[in-house]
PDB file of N, CA and C in Angstrom:
ATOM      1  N   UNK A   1      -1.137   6.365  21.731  1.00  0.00           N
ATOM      2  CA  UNK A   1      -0.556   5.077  21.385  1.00  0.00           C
ATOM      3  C   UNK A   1      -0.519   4.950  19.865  1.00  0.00           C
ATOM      4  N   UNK A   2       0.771   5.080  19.407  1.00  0.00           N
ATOM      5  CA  UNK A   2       0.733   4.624  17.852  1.00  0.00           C
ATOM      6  C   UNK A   2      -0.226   2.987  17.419  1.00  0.00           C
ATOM      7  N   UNK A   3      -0.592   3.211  16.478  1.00  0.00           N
ATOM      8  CA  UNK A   3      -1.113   2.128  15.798  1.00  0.00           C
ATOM      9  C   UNK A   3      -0.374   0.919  14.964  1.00  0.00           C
ATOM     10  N   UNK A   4      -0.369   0.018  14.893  1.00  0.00           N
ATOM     11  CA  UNK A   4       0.852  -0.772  14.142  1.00  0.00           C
ATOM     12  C   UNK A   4       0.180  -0.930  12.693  1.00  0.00           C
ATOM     13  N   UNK A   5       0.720  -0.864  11.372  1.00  0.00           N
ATOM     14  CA  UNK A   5       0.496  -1.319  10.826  1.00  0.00           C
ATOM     15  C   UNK A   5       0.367  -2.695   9.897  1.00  0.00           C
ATOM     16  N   UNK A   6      -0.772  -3.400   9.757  1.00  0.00           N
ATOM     17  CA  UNK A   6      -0.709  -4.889   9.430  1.00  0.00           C
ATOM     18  C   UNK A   6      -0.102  -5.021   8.204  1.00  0.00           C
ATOM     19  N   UNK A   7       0.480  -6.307   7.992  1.00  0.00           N
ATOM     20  CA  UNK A   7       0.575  -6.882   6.490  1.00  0.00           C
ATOM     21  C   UNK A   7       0.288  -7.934   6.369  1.00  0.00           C
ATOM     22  N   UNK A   8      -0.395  -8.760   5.442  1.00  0.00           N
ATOM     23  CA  UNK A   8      -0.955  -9.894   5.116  1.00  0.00           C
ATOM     24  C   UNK A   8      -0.055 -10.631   4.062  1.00  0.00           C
ATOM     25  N   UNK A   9       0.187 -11.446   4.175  1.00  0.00           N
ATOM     26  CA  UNK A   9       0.927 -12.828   3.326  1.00  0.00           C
ATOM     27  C   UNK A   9      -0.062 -13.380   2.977  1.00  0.00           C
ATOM     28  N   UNK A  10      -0.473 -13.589   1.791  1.00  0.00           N
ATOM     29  CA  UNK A  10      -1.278 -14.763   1.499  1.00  0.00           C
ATOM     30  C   UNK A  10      -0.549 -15.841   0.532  1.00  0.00           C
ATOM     31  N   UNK A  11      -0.093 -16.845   0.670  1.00  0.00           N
ATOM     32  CA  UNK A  11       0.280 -18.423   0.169  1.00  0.00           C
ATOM     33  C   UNK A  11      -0.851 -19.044  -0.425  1.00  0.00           C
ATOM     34  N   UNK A  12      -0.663 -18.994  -1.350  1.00  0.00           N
ATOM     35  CA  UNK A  12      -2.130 -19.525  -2.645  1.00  0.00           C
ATOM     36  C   UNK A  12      -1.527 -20.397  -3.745  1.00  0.00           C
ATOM     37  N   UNK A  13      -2.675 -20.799  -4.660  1.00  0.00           N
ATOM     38  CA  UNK A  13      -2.388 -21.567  -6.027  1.00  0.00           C
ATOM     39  C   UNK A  13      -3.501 -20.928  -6.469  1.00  0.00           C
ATOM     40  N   UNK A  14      -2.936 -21.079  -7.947  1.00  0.00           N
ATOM     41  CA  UNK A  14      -4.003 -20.340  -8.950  1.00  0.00           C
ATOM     42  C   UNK A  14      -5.133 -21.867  -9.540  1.00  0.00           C
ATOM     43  N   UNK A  15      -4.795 -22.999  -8.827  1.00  0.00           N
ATOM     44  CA  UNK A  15      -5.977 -23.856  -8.973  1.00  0.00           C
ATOM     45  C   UNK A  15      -6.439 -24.303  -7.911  1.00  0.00           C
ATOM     46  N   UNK A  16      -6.247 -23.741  -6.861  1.00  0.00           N
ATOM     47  CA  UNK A  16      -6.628 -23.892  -5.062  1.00  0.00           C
ATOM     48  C   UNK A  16      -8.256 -23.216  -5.465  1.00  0.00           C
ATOM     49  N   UNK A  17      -9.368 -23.891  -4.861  1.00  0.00           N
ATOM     50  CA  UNK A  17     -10.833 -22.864  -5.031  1.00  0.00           C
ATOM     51  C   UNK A  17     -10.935 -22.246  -3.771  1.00  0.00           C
ATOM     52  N   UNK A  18     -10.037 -23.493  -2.614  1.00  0.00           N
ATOM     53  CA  UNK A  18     -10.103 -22.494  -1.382  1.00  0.00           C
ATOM     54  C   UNK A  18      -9.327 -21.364  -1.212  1.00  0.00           C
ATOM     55  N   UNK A  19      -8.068 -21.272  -2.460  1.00  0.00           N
ATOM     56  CA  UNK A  19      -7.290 -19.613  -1.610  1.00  0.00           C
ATOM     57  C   UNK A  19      -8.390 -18.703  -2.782  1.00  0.00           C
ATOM     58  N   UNK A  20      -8.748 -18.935  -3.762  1.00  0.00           N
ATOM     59  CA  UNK A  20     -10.185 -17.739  -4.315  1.00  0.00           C
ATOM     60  C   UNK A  20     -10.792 -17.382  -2.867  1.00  0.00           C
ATOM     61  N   UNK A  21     -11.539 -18.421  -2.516  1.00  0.00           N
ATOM     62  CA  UNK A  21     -12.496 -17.721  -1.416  1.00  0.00           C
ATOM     63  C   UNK A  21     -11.897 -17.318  -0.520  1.00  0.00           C
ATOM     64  N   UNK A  22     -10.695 -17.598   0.290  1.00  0.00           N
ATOM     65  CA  UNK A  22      -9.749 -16.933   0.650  1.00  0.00           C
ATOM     66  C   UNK A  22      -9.618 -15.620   0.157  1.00  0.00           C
ATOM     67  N   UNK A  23      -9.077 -15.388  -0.857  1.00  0.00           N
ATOM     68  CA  UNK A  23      -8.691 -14.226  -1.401  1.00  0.00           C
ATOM     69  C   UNK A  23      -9.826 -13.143  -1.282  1.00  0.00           C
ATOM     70  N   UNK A  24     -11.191 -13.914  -1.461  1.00  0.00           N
ATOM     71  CA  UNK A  24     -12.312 -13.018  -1.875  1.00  0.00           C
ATOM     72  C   UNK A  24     -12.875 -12.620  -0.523  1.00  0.00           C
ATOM     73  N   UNK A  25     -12.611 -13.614   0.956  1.00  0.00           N
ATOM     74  CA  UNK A  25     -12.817 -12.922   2.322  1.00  0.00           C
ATOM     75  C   UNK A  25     -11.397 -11.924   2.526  1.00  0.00           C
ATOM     76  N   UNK A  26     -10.666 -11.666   2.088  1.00  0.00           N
ATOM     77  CA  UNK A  26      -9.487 -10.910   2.713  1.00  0.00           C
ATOM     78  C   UNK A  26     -10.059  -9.811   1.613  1.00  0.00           C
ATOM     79  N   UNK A  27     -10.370  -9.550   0.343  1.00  0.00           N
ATOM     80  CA  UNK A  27     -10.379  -8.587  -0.059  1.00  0.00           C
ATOM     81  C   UNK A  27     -11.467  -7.667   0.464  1.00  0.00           C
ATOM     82  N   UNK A  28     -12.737  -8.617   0.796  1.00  0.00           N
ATOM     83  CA  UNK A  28     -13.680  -7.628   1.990  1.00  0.00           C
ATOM     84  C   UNK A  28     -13.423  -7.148   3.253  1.00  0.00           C
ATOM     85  N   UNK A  29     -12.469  -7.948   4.008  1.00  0.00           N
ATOM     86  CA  UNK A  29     -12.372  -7.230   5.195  1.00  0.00           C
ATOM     87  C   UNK A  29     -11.317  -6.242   5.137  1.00  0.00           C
ATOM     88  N   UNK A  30     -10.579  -5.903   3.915  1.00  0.00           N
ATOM     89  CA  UNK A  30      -9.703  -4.993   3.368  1.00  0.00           C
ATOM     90  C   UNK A  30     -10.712  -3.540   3.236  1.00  0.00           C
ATOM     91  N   UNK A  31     -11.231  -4.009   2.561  1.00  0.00           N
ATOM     92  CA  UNK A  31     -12.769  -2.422   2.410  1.00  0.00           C
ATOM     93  C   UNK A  31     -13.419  -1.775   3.856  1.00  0.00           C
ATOM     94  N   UNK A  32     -12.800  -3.225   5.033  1.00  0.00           N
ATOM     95  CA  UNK A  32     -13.002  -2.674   6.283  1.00  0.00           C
ATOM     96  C   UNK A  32     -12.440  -1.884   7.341  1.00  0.00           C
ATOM     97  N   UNK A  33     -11.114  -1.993   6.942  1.00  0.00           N
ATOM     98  CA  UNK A  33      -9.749  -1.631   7.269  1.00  0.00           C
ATOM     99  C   UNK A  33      -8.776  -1.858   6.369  1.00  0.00           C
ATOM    100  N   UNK A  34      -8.028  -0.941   6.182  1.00  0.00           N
ATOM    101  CA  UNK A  34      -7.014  -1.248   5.714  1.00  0.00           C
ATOM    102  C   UNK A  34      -5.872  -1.985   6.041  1.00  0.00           C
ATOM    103  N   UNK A  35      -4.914  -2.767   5.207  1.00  0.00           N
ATOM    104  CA  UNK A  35      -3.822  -2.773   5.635  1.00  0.00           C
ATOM    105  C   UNK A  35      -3.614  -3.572   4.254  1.00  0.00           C
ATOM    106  N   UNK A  36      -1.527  -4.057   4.203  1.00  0.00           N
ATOM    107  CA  UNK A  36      -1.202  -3.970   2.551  1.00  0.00           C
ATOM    108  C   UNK A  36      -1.893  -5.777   2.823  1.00  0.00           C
ATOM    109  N   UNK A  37      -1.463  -6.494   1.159  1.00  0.00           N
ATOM    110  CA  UNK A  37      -1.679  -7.704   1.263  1.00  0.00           C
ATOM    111  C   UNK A  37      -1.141  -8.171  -0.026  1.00  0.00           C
ATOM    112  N   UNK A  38      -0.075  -8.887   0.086  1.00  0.00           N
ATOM    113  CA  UNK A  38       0.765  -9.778  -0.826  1.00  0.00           C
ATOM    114  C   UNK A  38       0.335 -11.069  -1.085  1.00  0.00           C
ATOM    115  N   UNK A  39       0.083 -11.453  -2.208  1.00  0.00           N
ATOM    116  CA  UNK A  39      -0.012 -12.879  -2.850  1.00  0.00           C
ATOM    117  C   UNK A  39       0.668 -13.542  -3.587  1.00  0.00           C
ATOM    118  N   UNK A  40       1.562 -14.731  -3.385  1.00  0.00           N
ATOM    119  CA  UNK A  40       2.244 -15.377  -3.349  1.00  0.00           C
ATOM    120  C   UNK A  40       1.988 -16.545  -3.942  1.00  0.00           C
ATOM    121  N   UNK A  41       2.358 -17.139  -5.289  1.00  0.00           N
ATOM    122  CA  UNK A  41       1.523 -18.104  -5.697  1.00  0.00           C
ATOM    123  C   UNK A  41       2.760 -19.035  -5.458  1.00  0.00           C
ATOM    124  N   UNK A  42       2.511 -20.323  -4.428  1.00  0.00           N
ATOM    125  CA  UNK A  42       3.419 -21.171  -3.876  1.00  0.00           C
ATOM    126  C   UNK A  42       4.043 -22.367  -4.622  1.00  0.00           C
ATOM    127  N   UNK A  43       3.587 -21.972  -6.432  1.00  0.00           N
ATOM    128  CA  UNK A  43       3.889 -23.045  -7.177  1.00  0.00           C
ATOM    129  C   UNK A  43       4.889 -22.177  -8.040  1.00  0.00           C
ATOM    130  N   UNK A  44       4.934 -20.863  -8.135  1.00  0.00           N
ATOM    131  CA  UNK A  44       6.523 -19.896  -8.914  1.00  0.00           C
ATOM    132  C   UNK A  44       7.399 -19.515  -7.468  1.00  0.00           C
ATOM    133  N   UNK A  45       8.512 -18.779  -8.592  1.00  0.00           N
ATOM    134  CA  UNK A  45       9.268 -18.643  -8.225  1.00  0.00           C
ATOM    135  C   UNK A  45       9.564 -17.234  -6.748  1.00  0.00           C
ATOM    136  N   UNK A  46       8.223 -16.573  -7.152  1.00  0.00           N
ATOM    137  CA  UNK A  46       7.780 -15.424  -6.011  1.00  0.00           C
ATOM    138  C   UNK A  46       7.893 -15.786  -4.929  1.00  0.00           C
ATOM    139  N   UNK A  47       7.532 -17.170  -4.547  1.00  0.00           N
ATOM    140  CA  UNK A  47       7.448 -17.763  -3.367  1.00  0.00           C
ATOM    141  C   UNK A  47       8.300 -17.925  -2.692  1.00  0.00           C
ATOM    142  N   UNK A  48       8.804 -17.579  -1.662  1.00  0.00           N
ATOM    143  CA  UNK A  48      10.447 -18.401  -1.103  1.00  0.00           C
ATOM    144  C   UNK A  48      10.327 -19.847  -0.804  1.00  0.00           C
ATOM    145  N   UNK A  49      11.395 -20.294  -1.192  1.00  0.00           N
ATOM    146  CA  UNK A  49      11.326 -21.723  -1.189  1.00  0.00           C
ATOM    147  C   UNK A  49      11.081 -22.831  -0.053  1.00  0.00           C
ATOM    148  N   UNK A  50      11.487 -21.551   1.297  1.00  0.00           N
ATOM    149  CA  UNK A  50      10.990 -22.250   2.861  1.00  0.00           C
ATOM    150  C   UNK A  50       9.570 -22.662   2.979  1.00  0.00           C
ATOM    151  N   UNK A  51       8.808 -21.465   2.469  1.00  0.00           N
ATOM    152  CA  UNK A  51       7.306 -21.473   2.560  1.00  0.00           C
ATOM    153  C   UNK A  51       6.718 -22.551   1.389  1.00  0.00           C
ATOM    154  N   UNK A  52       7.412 -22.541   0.412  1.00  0.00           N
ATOM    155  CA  UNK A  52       6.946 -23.712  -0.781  1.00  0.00           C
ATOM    156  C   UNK A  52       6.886 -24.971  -0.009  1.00  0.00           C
ATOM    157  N   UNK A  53       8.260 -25.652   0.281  1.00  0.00           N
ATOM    158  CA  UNK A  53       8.116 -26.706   0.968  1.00  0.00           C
ATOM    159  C   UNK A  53       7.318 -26.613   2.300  1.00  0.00           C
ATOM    160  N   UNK A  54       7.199 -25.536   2.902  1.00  0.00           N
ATOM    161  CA  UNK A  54       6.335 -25.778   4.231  1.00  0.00           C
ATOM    162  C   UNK A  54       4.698 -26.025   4.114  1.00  0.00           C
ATOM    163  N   UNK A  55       4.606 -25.879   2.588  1.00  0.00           N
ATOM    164  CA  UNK A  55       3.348 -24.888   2.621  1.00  0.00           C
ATOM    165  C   UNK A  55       2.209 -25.649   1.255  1.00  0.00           C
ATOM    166  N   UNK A  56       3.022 -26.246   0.285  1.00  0.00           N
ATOM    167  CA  UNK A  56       2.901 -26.975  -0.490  1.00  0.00           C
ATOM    168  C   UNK A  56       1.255 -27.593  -0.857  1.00  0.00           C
ATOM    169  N   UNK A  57       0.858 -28.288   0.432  1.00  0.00           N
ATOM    170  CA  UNK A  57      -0.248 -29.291   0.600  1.00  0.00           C
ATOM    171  C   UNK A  57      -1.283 -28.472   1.706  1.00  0.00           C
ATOM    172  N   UNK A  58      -1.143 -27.029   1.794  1.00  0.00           N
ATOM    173  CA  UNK A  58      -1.192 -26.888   3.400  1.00  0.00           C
ATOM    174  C   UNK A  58      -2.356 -25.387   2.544  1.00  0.00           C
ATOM    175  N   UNK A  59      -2.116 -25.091   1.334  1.00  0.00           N
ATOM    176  CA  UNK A  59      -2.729 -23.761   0.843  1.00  0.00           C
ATOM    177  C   UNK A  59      -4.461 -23.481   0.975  1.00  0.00           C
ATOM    178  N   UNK A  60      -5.075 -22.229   1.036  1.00  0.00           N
ATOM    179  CA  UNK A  60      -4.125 -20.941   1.572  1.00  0.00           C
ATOM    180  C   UNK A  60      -3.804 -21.077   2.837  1.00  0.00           C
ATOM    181  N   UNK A  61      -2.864 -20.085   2.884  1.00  0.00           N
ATOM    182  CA  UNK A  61      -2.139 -19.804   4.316  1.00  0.00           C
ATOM    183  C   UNK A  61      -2.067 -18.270   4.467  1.00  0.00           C
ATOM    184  N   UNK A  62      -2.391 -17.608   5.604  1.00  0.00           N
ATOM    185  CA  UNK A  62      -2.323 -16.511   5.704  1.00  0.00           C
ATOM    186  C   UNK A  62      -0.404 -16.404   7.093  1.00  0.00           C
ATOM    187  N   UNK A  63       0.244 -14.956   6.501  1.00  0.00           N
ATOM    188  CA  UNK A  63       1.035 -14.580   7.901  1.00  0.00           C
ATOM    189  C   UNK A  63       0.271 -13.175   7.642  1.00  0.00           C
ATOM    190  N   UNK A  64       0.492 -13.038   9.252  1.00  0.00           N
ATOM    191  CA  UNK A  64       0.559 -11.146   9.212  1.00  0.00           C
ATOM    192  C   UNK A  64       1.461 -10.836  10.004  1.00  0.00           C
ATOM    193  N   UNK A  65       2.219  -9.770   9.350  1.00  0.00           N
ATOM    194  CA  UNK A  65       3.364  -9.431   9.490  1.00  0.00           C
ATOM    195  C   UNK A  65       4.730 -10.641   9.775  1.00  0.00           C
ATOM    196  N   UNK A  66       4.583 -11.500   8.988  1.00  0.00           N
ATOM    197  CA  UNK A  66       5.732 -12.253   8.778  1.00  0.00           C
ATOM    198  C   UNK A  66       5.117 -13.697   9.754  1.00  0.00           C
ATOM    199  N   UNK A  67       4.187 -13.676  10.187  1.00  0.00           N
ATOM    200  CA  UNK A  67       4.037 -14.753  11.455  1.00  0.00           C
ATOM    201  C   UNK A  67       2.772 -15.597  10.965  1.00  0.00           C
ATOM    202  N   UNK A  68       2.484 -16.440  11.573  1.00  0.00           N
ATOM    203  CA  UNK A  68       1.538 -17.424  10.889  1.00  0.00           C
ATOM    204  C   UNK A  68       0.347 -17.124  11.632  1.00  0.00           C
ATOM    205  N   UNK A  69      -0.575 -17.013  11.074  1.00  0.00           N
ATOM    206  CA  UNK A  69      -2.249 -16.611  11.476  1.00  0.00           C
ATOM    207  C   UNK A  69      -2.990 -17.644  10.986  1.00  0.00           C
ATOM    208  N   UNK A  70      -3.265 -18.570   9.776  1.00  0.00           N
ATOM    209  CA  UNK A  70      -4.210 -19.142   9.715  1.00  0.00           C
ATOM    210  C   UNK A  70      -4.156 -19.351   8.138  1.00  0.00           C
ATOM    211  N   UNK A  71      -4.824 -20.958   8.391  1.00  0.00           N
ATOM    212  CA  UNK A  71      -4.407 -22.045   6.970  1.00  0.00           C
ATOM    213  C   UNK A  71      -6.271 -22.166   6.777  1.00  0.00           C
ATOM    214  N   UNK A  72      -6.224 -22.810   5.144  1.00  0.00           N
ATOM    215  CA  UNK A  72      -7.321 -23.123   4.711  1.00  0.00           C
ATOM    216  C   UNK A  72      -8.414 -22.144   4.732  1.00  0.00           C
ATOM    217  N   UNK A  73      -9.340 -22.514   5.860  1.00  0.00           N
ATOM    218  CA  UNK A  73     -10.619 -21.567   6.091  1.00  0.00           C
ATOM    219  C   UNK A  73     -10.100 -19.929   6.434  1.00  0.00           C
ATOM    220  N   UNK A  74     -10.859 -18.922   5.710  1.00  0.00           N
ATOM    221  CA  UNK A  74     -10.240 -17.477   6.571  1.00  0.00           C
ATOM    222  C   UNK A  74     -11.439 -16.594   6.745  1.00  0.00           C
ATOM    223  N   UNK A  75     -12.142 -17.118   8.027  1.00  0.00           N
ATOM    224  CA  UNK A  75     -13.597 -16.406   8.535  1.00  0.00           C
ATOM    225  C   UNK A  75     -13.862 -14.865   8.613  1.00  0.00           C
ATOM    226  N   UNK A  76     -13.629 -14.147   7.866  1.00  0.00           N
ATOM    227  CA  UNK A  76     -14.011 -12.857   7.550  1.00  0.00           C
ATOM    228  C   UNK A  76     -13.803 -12.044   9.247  1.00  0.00           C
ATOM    229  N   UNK A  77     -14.859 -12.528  10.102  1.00  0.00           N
ATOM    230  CA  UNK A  77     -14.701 -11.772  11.215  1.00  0.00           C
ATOM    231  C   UNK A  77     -13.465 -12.077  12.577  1.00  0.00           C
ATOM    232  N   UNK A  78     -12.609 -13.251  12.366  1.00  0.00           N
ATOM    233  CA  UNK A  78     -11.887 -13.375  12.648  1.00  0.00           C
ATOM    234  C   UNK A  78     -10.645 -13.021  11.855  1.00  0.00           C
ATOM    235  N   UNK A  79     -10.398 -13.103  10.731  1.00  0.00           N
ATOM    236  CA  UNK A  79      -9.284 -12.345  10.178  1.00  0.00           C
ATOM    237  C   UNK A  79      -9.467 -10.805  10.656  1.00  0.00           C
ATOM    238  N   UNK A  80     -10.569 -10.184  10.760  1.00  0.00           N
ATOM    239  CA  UNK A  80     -10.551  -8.209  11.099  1.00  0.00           C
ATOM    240  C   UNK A  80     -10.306  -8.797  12.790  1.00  0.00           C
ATOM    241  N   UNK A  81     -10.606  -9.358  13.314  1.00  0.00           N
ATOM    242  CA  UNK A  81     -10.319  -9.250  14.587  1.00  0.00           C
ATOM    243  C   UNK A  81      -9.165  -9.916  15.185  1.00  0.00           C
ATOM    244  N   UNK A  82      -8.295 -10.813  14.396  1.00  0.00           N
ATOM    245  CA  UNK A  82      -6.726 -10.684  14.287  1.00  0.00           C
ATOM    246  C   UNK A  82      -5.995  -9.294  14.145  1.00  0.00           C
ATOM    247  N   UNK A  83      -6.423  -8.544  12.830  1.00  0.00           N
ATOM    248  CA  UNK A  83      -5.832  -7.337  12.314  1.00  0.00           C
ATOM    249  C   UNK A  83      -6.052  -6.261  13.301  1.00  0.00           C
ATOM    250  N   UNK A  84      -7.396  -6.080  14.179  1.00  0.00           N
ATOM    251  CA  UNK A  84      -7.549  -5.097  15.071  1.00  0.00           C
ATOM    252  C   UNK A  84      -6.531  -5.355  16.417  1.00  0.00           C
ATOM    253  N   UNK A  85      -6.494  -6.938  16.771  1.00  0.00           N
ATOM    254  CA  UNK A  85      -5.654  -7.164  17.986  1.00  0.00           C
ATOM    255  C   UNK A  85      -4.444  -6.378  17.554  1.00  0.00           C
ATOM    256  N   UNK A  86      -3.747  -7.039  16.189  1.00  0.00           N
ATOM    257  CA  UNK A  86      -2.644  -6.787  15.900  1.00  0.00           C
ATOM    258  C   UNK A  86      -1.897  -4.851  15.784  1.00  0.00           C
ATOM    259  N   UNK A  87      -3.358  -4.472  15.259  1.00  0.00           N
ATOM    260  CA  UNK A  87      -2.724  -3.015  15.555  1.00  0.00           C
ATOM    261  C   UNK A  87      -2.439  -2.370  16.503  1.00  0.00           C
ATOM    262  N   UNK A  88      -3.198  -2.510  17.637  1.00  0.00           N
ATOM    263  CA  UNK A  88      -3.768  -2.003  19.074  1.00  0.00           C
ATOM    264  C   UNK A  88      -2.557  -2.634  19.913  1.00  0.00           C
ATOM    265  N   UNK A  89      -2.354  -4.123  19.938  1.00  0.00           N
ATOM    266  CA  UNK A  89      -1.288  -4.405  20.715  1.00  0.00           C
ATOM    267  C   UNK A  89      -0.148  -5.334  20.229  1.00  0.00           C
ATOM    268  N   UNK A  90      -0.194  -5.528  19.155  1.00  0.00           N
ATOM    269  CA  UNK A  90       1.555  -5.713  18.628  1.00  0.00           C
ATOM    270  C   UNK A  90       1.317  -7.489  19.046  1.00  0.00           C
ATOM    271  N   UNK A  91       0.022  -7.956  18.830  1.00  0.00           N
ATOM    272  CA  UNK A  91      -0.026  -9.582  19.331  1.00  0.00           C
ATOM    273  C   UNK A  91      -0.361 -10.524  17.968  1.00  0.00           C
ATOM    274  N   UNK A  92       0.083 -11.473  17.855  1.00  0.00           N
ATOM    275  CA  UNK A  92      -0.155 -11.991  16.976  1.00  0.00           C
ATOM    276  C   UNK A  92      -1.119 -13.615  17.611  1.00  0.00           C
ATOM    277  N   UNK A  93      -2.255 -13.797  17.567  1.00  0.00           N
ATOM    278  CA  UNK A  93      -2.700 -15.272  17.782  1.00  0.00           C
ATOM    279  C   UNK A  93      -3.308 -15.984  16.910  1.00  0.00           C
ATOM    280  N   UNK A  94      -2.454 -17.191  16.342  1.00  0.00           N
ATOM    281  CA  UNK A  94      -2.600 -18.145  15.431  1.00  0.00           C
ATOM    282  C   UNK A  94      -4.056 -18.793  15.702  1.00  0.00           C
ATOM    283  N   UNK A  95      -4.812 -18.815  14.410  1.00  0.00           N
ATOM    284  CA  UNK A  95      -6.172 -19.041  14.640  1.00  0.00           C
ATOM    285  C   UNK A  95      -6.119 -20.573  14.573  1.00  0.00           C
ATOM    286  N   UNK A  96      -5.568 -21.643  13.568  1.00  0.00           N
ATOM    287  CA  UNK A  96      -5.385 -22.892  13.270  1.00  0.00           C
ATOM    288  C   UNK A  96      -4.094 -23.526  13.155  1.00  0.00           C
TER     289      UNK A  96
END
């Protein structure tokens, strides 16, 4: 069975303290598994403008692989155990 590979969206502000700790649980469970991870600061122009307005009041926000997984809090052992579902069977389940 091929493996899928994950990608992570992360939707942040560079004065959000929750997408830091955000950032700083995704970069550990990264050392656990791999997979890529894009950051997106939702106040430039990097951002697409769907996700700006969707997303605005709502930061951080995680997708993987394009789909929505989970806002605000990002519990270390539930983000790797999103990413493991996601490789193994191609499922995506929104945590919040």
């Amino acid at each position: 069975m091929a493996t899928r590979k994950a990608a992570i969206t992360l939707y942040s502000s560079s004065t959000c303290s929750l997408c830091t700790t955000a950032r700083e649980a995704i970069m550990r469970v990264q050392k656990k598994t791999p997979f890529s991870l894009t950051v997106l600061d939702i106040h430039k122009g990097e951002c697409p403008k769907e996700f700006r307005d969707k997303y605005i009041f709502d930061v951080p926000v995680l997708h993987l692989n394009d789909k929505f997984l989970m806002q605000h809090r990002v519990p270390e052992e539930t983000l790797l155990e999103a990413i493991k579902l996601f490789e193994t069977t191609g499922k995506i389940n929104p945590k919040y």
